[in-house]
Protein backbone atom coordinates (compact mmCIF):
# COMPACT_ATOMS: atom_id res chain seq x y z
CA UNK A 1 93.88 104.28 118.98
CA UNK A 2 91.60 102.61 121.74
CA UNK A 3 88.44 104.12 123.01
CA UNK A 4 87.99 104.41 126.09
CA UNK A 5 86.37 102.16 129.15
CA UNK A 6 83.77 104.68 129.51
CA UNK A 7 82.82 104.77 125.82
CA UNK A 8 82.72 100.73 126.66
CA UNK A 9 80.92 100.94 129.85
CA UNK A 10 78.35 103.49 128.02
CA UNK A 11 78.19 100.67 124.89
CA UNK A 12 76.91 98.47 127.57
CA UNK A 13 74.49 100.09 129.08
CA UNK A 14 72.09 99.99 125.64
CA UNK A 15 72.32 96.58 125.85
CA UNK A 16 70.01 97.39 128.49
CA UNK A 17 67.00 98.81 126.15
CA UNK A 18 64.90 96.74 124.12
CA UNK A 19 66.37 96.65 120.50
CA UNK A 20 64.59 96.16 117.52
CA UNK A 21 66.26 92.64 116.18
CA UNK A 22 64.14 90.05 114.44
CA UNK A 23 63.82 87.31 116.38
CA UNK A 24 65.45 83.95 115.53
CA UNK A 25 62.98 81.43 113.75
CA UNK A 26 60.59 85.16 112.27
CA UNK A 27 59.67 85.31 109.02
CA UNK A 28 61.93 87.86 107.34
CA UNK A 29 61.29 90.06 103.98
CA UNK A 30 63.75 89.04 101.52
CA UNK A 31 65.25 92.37 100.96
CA UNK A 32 67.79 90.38 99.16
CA UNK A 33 65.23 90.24 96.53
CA UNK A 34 64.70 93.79 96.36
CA UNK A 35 67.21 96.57 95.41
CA UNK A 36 70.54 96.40 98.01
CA UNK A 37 71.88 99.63 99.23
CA UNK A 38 75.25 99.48 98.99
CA UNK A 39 77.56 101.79 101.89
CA UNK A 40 79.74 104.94 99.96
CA UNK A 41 82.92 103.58 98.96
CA UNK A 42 85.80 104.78 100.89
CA UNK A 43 88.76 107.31 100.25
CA UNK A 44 91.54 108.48 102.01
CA UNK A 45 91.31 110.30 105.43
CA UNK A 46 88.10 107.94 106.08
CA UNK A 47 87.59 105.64 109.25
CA UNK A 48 87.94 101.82 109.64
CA UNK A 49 87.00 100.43 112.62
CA UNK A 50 88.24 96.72 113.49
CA UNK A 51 86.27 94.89 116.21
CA UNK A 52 85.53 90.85 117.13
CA UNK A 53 82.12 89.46 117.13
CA UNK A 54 83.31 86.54 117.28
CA UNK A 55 86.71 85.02 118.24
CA UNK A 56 89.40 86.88 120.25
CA UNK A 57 92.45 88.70 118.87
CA UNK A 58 95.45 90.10 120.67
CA UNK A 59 96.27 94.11 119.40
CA UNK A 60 100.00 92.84 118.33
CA UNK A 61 98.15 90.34 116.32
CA UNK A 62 95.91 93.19 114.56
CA UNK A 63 99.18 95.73 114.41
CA UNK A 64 100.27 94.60 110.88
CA UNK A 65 96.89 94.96 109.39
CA UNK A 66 96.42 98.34 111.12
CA UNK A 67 99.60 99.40 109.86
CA UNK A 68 98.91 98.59 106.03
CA UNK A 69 95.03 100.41 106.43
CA UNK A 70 97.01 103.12 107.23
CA UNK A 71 99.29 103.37 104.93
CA UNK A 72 96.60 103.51 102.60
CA UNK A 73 95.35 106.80 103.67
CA UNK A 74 92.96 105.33 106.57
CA UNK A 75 92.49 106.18 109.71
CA UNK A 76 92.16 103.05 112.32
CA UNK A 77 90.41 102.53 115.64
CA UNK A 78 90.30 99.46 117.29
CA UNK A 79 87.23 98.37 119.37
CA UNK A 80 86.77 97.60 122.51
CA UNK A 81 86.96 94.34 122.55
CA UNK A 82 90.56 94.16 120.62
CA UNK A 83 93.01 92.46 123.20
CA UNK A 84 89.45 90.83 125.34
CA UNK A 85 88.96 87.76 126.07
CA UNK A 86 86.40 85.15 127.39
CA UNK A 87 87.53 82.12 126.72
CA UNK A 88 87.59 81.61 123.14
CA UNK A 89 85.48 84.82 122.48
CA UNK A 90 86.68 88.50 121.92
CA UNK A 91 84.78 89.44 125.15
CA UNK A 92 81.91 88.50 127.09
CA UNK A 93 78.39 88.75 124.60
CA UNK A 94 77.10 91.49 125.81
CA UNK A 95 80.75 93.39 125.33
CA UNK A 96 80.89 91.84 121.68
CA UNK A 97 77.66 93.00 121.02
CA UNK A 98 78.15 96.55 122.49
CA UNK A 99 81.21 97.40 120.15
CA UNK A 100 79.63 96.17 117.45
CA UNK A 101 76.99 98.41 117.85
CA UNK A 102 78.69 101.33 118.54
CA UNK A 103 81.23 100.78 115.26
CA UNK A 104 77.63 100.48 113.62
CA UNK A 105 76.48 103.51 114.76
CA UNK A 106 79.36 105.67 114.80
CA UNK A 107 79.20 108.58 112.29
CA UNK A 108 82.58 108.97 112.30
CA UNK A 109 83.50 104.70 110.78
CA UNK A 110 82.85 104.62 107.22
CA UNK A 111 83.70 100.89 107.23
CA UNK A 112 84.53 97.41 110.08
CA UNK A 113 86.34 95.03 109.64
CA UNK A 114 85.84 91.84 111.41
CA UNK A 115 88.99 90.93 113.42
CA UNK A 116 88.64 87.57 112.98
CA UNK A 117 86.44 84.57 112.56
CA UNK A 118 86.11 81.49 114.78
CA UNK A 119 82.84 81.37 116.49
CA UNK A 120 80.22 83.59 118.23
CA UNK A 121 78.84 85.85 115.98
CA UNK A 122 75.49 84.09 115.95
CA UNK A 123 75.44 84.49 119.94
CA UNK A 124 75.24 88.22 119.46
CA UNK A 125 73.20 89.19 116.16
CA UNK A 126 70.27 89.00 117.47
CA UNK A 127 70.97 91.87 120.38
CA UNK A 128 72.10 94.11 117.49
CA UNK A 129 70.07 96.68 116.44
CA UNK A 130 70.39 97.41 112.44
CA UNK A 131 68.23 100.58 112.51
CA UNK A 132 70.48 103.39 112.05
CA UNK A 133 73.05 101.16 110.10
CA UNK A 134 70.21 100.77 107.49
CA UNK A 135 69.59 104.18 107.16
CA UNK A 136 73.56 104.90 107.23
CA UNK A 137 75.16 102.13 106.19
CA UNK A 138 78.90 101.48 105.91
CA UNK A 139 80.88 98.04 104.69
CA UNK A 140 81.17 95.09 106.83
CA UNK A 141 84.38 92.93 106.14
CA UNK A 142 84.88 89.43 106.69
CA UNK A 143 84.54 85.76 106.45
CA UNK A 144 84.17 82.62 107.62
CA UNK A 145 81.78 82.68 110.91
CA UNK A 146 81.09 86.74 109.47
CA UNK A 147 78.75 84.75 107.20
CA UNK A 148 75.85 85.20 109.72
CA UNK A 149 76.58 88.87 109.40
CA UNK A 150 76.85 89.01 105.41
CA UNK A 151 73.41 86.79 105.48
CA UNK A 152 71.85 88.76 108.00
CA UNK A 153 72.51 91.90 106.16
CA UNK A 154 71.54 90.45 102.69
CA UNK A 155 68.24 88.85 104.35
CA UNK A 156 66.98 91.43 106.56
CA UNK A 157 68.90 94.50 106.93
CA UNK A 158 69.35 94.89 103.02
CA UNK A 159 72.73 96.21 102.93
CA UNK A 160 75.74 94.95 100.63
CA UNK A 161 78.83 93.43 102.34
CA UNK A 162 82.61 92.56 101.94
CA UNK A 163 83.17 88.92 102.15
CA UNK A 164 87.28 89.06 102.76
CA UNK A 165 90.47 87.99 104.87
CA UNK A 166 90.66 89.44 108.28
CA UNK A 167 93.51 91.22 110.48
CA UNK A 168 95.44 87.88 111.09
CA UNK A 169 96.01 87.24 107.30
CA UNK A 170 97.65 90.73 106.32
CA UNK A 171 101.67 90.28 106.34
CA UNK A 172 103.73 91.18 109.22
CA UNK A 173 106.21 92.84 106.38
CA UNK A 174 105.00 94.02 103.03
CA UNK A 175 107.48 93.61 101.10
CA UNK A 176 108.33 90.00 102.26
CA UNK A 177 104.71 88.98 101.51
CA UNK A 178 104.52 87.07 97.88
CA UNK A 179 102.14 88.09 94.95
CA UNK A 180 99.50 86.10 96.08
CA UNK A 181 99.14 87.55 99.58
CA UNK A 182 99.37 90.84 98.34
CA UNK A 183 97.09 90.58 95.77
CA UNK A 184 94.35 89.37 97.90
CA UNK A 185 95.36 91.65 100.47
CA UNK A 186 94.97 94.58 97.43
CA UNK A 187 91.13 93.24 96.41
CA UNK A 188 89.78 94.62 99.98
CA UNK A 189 90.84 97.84 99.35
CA UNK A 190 89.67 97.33 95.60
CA UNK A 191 86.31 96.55 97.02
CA UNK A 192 86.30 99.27 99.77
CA UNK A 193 87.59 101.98 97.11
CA UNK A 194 84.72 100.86 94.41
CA UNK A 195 86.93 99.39 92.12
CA UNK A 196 86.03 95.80 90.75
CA UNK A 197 88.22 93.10 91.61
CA UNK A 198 89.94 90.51 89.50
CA UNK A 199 89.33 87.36 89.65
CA UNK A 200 92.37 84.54 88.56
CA UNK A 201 90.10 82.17 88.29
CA UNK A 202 91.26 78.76 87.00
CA UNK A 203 89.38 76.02 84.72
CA UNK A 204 88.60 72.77 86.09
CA UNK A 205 87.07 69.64 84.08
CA UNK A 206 83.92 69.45 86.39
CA UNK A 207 82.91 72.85 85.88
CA UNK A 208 79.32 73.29 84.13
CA UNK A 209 79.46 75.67 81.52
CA UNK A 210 77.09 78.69 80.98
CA UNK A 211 76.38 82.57 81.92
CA UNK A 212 74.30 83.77 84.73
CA UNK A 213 73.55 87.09 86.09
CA UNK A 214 72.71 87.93 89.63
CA UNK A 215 73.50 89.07 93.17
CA UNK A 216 76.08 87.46 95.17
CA UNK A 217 75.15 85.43 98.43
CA UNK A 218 76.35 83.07 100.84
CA UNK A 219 80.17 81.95 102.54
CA UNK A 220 80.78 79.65 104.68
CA UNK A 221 78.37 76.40 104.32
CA UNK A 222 78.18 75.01 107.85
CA UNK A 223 77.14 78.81 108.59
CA UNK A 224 74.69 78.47 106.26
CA UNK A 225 73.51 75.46 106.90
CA UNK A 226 73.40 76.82 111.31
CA UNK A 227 71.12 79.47 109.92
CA UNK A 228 68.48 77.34 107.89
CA UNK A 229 65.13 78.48 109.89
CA UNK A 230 66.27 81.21 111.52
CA UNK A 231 65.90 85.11 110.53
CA UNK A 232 69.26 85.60 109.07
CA UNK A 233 68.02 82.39 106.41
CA UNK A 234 69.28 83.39 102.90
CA UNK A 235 66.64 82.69 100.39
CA UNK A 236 68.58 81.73 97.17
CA UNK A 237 66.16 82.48 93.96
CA UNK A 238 67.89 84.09 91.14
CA UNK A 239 71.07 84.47 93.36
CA UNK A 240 75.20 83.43 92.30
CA UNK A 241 75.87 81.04 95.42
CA UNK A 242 79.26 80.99 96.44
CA UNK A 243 80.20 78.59 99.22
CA UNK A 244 83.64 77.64 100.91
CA UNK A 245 84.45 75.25 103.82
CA UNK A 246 87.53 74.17 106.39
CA UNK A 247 88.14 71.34 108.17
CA UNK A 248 84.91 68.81 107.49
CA UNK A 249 85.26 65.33 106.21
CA UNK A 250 83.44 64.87 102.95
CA UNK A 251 80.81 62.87 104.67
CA UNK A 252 79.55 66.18 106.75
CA UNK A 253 79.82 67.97 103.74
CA UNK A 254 77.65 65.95 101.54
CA UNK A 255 75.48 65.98 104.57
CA UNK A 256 75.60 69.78 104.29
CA UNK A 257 74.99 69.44 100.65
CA UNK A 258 71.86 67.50 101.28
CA UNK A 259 70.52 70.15 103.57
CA UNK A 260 70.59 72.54 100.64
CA UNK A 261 69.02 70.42 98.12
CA UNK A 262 66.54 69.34 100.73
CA UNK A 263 65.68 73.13 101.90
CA UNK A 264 65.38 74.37 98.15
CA UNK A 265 68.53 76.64 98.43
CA UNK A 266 69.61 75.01 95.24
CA UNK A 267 66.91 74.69 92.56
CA UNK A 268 66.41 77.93 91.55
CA UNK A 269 70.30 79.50 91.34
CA UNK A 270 71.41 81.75 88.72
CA UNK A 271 74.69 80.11 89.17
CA UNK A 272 76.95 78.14 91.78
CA UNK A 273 80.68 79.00 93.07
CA UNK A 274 82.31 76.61 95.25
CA UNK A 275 85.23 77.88 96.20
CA UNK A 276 87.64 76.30 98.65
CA UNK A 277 87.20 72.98 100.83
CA UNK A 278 90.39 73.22 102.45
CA UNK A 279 91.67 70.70 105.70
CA UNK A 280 89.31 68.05 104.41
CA UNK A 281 89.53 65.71 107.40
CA UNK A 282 90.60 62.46 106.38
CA UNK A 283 88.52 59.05 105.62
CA UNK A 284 88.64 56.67 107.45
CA UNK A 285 90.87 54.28 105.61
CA UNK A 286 88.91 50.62 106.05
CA UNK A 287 85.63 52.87 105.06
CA UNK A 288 85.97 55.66 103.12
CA UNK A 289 83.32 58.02 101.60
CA UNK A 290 83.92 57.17 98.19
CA UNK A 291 83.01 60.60 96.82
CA UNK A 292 85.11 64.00 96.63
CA UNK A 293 83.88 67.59 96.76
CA UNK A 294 83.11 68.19 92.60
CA UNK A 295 81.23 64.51 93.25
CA UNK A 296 79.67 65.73 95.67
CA UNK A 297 77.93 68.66 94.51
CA UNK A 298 77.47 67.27 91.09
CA UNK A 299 75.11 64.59 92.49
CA UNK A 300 73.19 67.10 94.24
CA UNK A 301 72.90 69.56 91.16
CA UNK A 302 72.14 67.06 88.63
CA UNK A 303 68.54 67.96 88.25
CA UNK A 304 69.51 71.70 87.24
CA UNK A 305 71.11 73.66 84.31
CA UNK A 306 72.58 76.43 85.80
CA UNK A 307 76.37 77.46 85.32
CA UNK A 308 78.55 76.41 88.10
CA UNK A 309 82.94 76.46 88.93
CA UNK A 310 84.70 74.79 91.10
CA UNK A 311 88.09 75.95 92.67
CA UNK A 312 87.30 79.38 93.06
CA UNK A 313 89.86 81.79 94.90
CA UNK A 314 87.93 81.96 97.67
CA UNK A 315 88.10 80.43 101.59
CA UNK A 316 90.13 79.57 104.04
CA UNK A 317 92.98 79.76 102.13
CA UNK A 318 95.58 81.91 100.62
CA UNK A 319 94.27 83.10 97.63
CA UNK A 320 91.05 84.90 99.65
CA UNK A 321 89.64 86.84 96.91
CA UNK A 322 87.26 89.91 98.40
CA UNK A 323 83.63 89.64 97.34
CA UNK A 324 80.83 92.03 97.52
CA UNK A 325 78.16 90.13 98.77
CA UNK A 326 74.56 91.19 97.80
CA UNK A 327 76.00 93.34 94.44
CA UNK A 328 74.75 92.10 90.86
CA UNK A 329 77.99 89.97 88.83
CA UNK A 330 77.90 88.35 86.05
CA UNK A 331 79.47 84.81 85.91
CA UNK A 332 80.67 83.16 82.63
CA UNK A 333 82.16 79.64 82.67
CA UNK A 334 83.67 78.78 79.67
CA UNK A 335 85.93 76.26 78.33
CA UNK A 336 88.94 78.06 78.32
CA UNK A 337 88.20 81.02 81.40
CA UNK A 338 86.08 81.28 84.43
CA UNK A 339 85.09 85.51 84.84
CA UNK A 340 83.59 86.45 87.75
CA UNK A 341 82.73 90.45 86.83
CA UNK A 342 80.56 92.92 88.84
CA UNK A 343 77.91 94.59 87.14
């Protein structure tokens, strides 16, 4: 159902009162370090709210994912700013920010999920105001561009996260959707439900072999990277890294790669996952880079011991896997298997 315009125009009007954000470029407390709450898990008859903090999405374009939430035993309302636009944004800032909020501090959503990704949650996280969410908090679902929200809340807020697909990736028909889709589709509601999701991980020769135990962190690496001195910076000792990527020529992501080594974000892992780097834009052909992704990071980790695996279902691709960002896992890479399994 959709709330509303005076539940929108009252959302609005708090943007109006001083909130209590950190301010970009503030030293933060590494909560991330300390114990993470983690919201209930969810069970039929609860609330999911679906909002965009970032890029627009039209409500025929949300329908089929609204239609599956329900039909596992969830009730759906869809935010304000479903069906807005302002230019490529689901709304105007201060409207983005405004749902967002109130989905946060609505008693009666036990969980959002992020419509969809594209760009523009960084314009707003700094007019939210995590208070109440910390003190209630309830799973965040996402990826991609989400990744300032899943480092924000592992950084400063404290709260575990969902880092998964988004309303545009669940099938229009269910039972035209192949094993893959559905599977991945299946993890969210694995990781909303408190179940532990399975992994079908795959070998590959430049994996680095080795067992590591720690909380998961990260996403999307140009996020990352975007967030490197701000409040919302992830601070990487004794965390599982798991970054993914879309649409960057291997240049920009060794450059990327570079920024990591450079800012310390990689000498004192647990463990590395690199999932997908999907799109890679094309060399050009009378110069080319000379090095692909597993070269890549493999120049940049040489100096370190830690376990790491390459081509892990996760990204901006098909095989999504959901992750619960901020929660203790164990990863073992192996010769023969790659298990990703939360403690």
């Amino acid at each position: 159902m959709k709330r509303n315009s005076f539940l929108q125009m009252a959302g609005m009007g708090l943007m109006s009162i001083p909130l209590l954000a950190t301010p970009l470029g503030a030293a933060a407390t590494d909560r991330g370090a300390r114990k993470m709450k983690h919201p209930r898990y969810l069970q039929p008859g609860d609330t999911i709210g679906i909002t965009c903090p970032a890029g627009f999405a039209l409500e025929e374009t949300i329908q089929p994912c609204k239609t599956i939430l329900e039909s596992w035993g969830y009730k759906v309302i869809l935010g304000a700013t479903v069906g807005k636009t302002d230019h490529t944004f689901g709304g105007t800032d201060a409207e983005r920010a405004a749902d967002f909020q109130y989905m946060m501090d609505d008693p009666k959503i036990q969980a959002i999920l992020c419509a969809t990704g594209g760009y523009g949650t960084v314009r707003i996280i700094d007019q939210l105001n995590f208070s109440h969410f910390r003190k209630y908090p309830k799973w965040i679902i996402g990826f991609s561009d989400i990744t300032v929200l899943h480092s924000h809340l592992h950084q400063v807020v404290g709260v575990a996260s969902i880092h998964a697909k988004m309303c545009g990736s669940f099938p229009k028909d269910w039972e035209l959707a192949d094993e893959v889709q559905k599977a991945t589709i299946l993890s969210i509601k694995d990781a909303l439900e408190g179940r532990k999701v399975n992994y079908p991980a795959v070998t590959a020769s430049a994996n680095r072999l080795g067992m590591a135990e720690g909380k998961i962190i990260g996403g999307n690496l140009k996020i990352l990277e975007n967030l490197n001195g701000s409040a919302s910076m992830i601070q990487t000792k004794g965390k599982i890294l798991v970054l993914e990527d879309v649409g960057e020529p291997l240049y920009n992501i060794d450059r990327m790669f570079c920024n990591l080594l450079r800012s310390g974000k990689l000498d004192q892992l647990k463990g590395l996952i690199i999932g997908s780097f999907s799109n890679i834009k094309a060399d050009n052909p009378a110069v080319p880079f000379g090095r692909d992704i597993y070269t890549i990071v493999q120049e940049k980790i040489g100096a370190f011991t830690y376990p790491v695996c390459f081509d892990f279902p996760v990204g901006h691709i098909k095989n999504n896997f959901a992750l619960k960002m901020g929660m203790p896992h164990r990863l073992l890479v192996s010769n023969d298997k790659v298990e990703l399994q939360e403690l």
